[in-house]
Protein backbone atom coordinates (compact mmCIF):
# COMPACT_ATOMS: atom_id res chain seq x y z
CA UNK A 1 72.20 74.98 143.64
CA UNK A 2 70.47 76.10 139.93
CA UNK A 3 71.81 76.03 137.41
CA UNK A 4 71.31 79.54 136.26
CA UNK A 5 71.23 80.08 132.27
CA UNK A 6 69.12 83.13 131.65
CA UNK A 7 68.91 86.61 133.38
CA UNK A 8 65.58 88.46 132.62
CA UNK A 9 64.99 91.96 133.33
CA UNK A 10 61.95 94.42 133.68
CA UNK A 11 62.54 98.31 131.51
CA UNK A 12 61.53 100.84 133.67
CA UNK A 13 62.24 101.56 137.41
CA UNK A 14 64.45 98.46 137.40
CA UNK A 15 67.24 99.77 134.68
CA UNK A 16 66.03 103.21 133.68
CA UNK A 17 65.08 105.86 136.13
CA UNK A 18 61.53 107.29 135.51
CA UNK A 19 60.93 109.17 138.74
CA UNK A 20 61.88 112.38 137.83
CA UNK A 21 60.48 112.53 134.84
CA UNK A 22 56.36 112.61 134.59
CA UNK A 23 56.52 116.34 136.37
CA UNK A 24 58.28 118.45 133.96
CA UNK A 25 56.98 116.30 130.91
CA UNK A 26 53.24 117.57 132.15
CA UNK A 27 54.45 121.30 132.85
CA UNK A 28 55.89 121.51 129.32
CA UNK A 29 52.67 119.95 127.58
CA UNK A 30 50.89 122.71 129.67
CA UNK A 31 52.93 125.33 127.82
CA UNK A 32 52.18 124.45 124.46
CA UNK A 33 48.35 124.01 125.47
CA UNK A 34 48.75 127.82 127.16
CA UNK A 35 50.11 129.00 124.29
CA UNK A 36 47.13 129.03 122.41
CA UNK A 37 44.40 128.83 125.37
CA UNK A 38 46.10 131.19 127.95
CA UNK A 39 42.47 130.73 129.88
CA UNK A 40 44.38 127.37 131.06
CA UNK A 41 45.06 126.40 134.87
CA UNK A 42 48.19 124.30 135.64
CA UNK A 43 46.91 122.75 138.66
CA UNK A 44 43.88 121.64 136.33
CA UNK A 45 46.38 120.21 134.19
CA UNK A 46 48.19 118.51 136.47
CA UNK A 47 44.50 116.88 138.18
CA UNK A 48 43.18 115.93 134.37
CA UNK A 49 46.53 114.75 133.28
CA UNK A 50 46.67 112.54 136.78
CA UNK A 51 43.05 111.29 135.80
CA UNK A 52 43.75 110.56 131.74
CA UNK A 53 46.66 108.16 133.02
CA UNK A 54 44.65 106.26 135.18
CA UNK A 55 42.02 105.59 132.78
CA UNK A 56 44.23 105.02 130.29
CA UNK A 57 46.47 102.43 132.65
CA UNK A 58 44.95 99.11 131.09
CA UNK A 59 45.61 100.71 127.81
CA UNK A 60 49.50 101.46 128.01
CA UNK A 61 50.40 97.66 128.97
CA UNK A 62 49.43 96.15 125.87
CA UNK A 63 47.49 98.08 123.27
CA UNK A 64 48.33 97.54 120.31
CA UNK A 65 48.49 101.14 119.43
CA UNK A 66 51.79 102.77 119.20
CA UNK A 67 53.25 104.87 122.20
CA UNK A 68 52.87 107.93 119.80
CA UNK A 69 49.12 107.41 119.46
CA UNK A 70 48.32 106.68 123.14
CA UNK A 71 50.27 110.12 123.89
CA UNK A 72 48.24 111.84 121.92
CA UNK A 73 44.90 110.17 122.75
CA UNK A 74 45.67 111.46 126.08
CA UNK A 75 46.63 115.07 125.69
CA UNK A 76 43.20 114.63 123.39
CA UNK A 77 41.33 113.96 126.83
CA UNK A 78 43.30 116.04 128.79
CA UNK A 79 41.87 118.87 126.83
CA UNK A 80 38.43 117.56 126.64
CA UNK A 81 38.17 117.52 130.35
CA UNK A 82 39.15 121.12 130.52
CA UNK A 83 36.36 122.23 127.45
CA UNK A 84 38.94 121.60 124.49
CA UNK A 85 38.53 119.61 121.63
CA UNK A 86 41.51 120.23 119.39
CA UNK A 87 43.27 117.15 118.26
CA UNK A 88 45.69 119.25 115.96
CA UNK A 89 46.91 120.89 119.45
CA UNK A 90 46.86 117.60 121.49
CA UNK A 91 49.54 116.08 118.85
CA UNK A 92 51.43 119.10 119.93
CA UNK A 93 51.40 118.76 122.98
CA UNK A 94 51.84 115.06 123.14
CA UNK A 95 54.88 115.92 121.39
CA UNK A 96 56.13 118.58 124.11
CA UNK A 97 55.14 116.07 126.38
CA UNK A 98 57.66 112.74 125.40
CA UNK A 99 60.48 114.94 124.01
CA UNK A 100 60.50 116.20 127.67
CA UNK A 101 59.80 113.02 129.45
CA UNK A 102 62.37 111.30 127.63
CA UNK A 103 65.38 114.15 128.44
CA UNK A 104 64.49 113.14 131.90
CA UNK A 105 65.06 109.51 132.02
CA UNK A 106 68.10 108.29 133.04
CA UNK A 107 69.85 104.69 133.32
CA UNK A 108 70.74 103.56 136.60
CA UNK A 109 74.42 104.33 137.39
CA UNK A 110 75.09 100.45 137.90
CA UNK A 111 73.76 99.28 134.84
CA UNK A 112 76.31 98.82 132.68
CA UNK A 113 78.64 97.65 135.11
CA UNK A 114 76.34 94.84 135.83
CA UNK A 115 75.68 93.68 132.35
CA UNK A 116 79.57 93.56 131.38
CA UNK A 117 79.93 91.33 134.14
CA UNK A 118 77.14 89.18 133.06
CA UNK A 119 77.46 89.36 129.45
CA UNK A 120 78.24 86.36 127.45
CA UNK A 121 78.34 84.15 130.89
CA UNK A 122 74.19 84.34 130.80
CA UNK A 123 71.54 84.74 128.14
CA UNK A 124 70.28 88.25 129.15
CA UNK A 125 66.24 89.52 128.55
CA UNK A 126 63.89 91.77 128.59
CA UNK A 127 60.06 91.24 129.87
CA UNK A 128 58.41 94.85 129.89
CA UNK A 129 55.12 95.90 129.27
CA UNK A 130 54.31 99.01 127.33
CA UNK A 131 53.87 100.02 123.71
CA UNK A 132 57.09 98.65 121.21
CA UNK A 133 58.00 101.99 120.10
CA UNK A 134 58.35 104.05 123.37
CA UNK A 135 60.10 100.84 124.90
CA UNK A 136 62.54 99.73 121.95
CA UNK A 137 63.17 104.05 121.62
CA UNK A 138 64.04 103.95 125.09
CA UNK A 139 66.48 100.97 124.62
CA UNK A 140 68.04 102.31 121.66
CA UNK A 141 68.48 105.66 123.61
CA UNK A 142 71.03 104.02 125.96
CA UNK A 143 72.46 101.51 123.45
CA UNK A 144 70.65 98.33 125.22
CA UNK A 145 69.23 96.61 122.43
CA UNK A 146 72.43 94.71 121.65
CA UNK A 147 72.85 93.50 125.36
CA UNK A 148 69.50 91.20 125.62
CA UNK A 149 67.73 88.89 123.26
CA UNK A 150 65.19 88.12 123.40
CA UNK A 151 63.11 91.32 124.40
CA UNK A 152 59.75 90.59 125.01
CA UNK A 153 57.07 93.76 124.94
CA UNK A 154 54.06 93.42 125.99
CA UNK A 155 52.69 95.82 122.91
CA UNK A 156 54.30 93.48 120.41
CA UNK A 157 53.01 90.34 122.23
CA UNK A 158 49.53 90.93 123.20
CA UNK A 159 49.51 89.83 126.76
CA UNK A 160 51.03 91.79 129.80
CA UNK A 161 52.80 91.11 133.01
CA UNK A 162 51.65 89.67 135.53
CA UNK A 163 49.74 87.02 133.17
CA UNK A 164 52.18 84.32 133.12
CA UNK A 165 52.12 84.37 129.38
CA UNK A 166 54.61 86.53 128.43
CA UNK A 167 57.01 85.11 131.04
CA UNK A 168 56.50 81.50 128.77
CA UNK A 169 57.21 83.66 125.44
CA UNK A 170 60.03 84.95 126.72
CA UNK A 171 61.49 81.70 127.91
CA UNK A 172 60.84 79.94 124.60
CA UNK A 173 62.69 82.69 122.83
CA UNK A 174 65.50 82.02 125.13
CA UNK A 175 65.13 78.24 125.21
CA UNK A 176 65.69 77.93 128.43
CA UNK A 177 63.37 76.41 131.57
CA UNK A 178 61.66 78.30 133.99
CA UNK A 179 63.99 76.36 136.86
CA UNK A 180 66.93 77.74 134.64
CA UNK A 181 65.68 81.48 134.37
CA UNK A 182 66.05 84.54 136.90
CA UNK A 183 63.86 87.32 136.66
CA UNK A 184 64.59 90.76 138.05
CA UNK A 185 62.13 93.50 138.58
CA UNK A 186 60.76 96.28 140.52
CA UNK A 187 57.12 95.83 140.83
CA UNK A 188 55.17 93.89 143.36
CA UNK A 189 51.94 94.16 141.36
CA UNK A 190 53.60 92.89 138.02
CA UNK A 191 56.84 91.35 138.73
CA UNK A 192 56.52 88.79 141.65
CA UNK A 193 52.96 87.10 140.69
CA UNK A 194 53.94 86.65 137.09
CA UNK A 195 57.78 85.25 137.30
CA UNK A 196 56.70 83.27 140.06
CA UNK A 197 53.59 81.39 138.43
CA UNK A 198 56.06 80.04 135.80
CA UNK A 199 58.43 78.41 138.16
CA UNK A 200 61.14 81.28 137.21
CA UNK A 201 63.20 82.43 140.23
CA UNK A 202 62.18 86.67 141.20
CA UNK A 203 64.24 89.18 142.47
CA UNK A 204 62.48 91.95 143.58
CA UNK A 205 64.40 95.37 143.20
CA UNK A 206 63.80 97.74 145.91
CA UNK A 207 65.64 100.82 145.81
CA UNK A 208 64.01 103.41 148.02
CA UNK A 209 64.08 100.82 150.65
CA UNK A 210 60.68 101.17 151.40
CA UNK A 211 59.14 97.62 153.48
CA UNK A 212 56.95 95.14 150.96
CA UNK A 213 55.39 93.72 153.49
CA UNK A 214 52.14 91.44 153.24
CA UNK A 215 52.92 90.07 149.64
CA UNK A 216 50.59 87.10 149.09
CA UNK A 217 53.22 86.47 146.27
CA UNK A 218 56.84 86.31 147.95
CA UNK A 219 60.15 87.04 145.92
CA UNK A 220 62.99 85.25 146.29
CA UNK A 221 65.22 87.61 147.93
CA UNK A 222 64.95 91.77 148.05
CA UNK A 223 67.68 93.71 146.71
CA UNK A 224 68.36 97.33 146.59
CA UNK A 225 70.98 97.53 143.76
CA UNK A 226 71.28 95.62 140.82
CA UNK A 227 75.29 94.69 141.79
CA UNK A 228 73.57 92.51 144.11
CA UNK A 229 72.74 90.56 141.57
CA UNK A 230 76.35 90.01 140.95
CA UNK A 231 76.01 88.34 144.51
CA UNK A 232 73.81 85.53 143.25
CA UNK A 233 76.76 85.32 140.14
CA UNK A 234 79.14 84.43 142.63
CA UNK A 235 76.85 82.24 144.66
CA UNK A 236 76.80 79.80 141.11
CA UNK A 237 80.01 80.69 139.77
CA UNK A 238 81.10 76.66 140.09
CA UNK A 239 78.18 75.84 138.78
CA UNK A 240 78.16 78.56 135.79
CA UNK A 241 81.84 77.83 135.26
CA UNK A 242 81.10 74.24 134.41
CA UNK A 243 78.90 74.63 131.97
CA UNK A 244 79.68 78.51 130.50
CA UNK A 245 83.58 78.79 131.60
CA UNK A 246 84.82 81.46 134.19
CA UNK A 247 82.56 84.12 135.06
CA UNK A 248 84.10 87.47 134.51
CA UNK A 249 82.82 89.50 137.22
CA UNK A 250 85.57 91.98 138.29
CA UNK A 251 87.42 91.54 141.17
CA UNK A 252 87.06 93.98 142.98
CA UNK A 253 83.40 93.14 143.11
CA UNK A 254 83.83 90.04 143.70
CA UNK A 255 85.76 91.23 146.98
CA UNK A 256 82.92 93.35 147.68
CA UNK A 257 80.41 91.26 147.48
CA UNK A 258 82.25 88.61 149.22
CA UNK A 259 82.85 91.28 152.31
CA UNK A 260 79.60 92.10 153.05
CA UNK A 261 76.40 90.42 155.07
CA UNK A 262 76.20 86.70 153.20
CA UNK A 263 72.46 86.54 154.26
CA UNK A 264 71.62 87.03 150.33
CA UNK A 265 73.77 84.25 149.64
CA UNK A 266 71.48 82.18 150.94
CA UNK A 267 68.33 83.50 149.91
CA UNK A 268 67.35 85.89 153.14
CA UNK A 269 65.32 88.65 152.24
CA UNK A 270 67.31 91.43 153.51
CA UNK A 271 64.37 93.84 153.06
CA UNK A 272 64.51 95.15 156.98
C-alpha cells in the first residue's frame, strides 16, 4: 500500500466544467463583429473560429503570451479569414468573447466537497496547461487558489503536459516523490502519458462514461466522479493516519463509499 502524500489535479474538464461554454462565447463575439460588418455569416464564424483554435492549439498550452493576447490574436484571424483586418474590433470581440465564456463555466458540483475532505490530510496541486492569467482568473473565480500549492501552469513554466517536465516541477515544489504523488485528470492525450512517465500514480476522470479503450498509456483506475477519489482516501486511511493523523472524510461518505462495488479498491478499472 503507498504511502500517499500529494494529490495533483488537472483545471479544466476535471474541476471546472467547460462544455457548455465555447458555443455562446463564439455567438456573442459574432455580435460585436456584426455590429459593425452586418455583411457577416454566423455559420462562417462558427467554421473560422473552429479553424483559428486548431491552429492556434500548440499555442494555448504554453505560450508565453498572456490569455488576453492569444484571444485577441484569434478574433484577429477570425476576421482575416472572413476579409477583415481590424485589430481595434478583434480586441472587442475577444473581449465579448471571454466575458461570455467565462459566465459559462462552472465548478463541478463535487468539488468542494472533495477538497474539504482532503484538505490538510494531503498536499493538494495543480498541473494545467494554458496561459497564467486565464488559468489563475479562473481559480480565483471559484476561490481555489488557497486550496493547492503548488500550482504549476504550463504558461508560467514553459513546458506542457504530457512532457514529463512539468509533472517533475510540480513534484519538487511539493517535495514529494513521484511513488508518493497521485495525479488526477481528464485527458487521455495529456494526462495518462505524462503522470505516468514520472512514476506518479493517474487517475483518469471519465465523466460522460464514454469507453477509453486502446490506450497505449494505461491509468491506474477510471473514475467517473471525483468522490471516488475519496475511495482511494479510505483505501490508505491506516496508512495516512500514521503519518498525517485521522483523515476527515465525512461519514457518511465514508459509508458510501464503503457500500458500493470495492473493485476500485483494488485498482480495477471500472470503465465498462
Amino acid at each position: 500500500m503507498m504511502e500517499l502524500k500529494a494529490i495533483f489535479f488537472d483545471l479544466d474538464e476535471t474541476l471546472l466544467d467547460t462544455s457548455g461554454c465555447r458555443p455562446p462565447a463564439v455567438e456573442a463575439s459574432f455580435r460585436v463583429a456584426a455590429q459593425k460588418y452586418s455583411q457577416l455569416d454566423l455559420e462562417a464564424w462558427r467554421r473560422a473560429s473552429e479553424e483559428v483554435k486548431a491552429e492556434m492549439h500548440d499555442l494555448w498550452l504554453n505560450s508565453p503570451n498572456s490569455g488576453a493576447e492569444l484571444l485577441r490574436e484569434g478574433s484577429y484571424r477570425i476576421l482575416k479569414k472572413l476579409g477583415i483586418d481590424d485589430r481595434e474590433l478583434a480586441a472587442h470581440v475577444s473581449q465579448a468573447y471571454y466575458r461570455t465564456w467565462v459566465s459559462y463555466l462552472k465548478l463541478f458540483p463535487e468539488v468542494k466537497e472533495v477538497l474539504a475532505a482532503l484538505r490538510g490530510r494531503f498536499r493538494l496541486g495543480i498541473i494545467s496547461n494554458g496561459p497564467s492569467d486565464l488559468q489563475r482568473y479562473k481559480l480565483k473565480l471559484f476561490d481555489l487558489e488557497r486550496e493547492f500549492a503548488p500550482i504549476v501552469i504550463s504558461g508560467e513554466v514553459g513546458v506542457a503536459k504530457p512532457d514529463p517536465a512539468i509533472f517533475r516541477r510540480a513534484l519538487e515544489l511539493a517535495n514529494v516523490s513521484p511513488s508518493e504523488a497521485l495525479y488526477v485528470g481528464d485527458s487521455p492525450t495529456y494526462d495518462i502519458a505524462g503522470a505516468k512517465g514520472v512514476g506518479m500514480q493517474m487517475i483518469l476522470v471519465n465523466r460522460n462514461g464514454v469507453p477509453k479503450e486502446n490506450l497505449e498509456i494505461k491509468p491506474d483506475r477510471v473514475v467517473q466522479d471525483l468522490r471516488d477519489i475519496l475511495k482511494i482516501a479510505v483505501s490508505v486511511q491506516s496508512a495516512v493516519e500514521r503519518t498525517y493523523g485521522a483523515l476527515q472524510v465525512p461519514p457518511e461518505i465514508v459509508r458510501a463509499i464503503m457500500e458500493e462495488e470495492p473493485g476500485m479498491l483494488e485498482g480495477e478499472d471500472t470503465d465498462e
